[in-house]
C-alpha atoms as a PDB file:
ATOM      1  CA  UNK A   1     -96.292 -64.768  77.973  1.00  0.00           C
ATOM      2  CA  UNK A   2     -96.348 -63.410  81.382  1.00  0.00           C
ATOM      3  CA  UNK A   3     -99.052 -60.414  82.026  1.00  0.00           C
ATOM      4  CA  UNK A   4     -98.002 -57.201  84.092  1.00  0.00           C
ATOM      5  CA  UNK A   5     -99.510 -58.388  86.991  1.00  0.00           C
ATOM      6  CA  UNK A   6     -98.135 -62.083  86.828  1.00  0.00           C
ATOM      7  CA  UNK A   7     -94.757 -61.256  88.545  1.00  0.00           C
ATOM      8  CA  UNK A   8     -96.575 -59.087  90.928  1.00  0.00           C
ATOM      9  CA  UNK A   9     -98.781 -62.238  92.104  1.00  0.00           C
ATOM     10  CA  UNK A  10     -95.803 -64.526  92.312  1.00  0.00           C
ATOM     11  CA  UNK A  11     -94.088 -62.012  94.868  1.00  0.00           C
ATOM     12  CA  UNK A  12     -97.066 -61.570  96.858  1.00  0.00           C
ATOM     13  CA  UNK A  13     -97.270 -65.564  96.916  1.00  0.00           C
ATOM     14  CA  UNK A  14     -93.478 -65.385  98.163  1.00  0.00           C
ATOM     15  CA  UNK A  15     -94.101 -62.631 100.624  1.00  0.00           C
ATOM     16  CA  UNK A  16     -97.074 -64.580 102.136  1.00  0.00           C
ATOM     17  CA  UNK A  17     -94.798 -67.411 102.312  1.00  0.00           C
ATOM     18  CA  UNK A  18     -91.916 -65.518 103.924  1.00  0.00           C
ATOM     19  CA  UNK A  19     -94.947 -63.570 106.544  1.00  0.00           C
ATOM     20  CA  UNK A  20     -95.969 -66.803 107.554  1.00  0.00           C
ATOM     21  CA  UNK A  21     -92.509 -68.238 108.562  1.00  0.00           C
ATOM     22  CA  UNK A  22     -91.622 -64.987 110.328  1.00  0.00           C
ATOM     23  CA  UNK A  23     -95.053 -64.186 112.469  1.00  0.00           C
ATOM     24  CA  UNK A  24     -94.118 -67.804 113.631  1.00  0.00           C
ATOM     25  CA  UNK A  25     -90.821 -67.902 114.949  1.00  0.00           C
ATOM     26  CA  UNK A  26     -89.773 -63.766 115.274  1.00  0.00           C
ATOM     27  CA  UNK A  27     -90.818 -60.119 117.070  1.00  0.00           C
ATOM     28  CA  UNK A  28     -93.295 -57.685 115.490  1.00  0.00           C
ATOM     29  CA  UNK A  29     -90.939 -55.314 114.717  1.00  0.00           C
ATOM     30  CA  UNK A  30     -88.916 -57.831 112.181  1.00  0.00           C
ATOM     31  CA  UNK A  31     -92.093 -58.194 110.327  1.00  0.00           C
ATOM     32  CA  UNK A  32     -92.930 -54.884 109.867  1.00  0.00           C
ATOM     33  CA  UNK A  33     -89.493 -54.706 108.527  1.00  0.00           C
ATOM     34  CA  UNK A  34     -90.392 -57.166 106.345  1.00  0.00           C
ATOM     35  CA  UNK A  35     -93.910 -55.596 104.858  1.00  0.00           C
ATOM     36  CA  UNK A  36     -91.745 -52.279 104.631  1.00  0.00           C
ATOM     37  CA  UNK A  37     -89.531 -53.795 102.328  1.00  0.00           C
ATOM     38  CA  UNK A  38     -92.226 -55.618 100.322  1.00  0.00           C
ATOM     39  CA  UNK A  39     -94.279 -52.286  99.656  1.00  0.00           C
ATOM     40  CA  UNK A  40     -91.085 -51.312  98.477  1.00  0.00           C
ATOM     41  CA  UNK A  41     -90.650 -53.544  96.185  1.00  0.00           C
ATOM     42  CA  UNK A  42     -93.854 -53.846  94.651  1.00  0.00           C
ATOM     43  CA  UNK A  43     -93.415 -49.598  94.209  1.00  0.00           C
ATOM     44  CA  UNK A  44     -90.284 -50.377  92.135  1.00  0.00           C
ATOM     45  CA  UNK A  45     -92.423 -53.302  90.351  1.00  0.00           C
ATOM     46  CA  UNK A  46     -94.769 -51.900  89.468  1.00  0.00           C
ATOM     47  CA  UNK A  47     -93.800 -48.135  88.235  1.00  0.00           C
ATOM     48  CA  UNK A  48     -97.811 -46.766  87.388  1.00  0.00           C
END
């Protein structure tokens, strides 16, 4: 049984992941897009 913060710690895990590749090979302003849409998601995640 997953807890409420288990698929919250797999997307951050993901997102780290994804961060990584990006502040390697691409501008600032694509990762901020990125984060943007991260904070995003965790908003709709995570409703409280």
């Amino acid at each position: 049984m997953l807890t409420h913060s288990a698929p919250c710690r797999v997307f951050i895990f993901i997102l780290v992941t994804i961060c990584r590749f990006y502040t390697a090979s691409e501008t600032y302003a694509r990762i901020k897009i990125v984060k943007t849409l991260a904070i995003n998601l965790l908003t709709s995640i995570d409703p409280f």
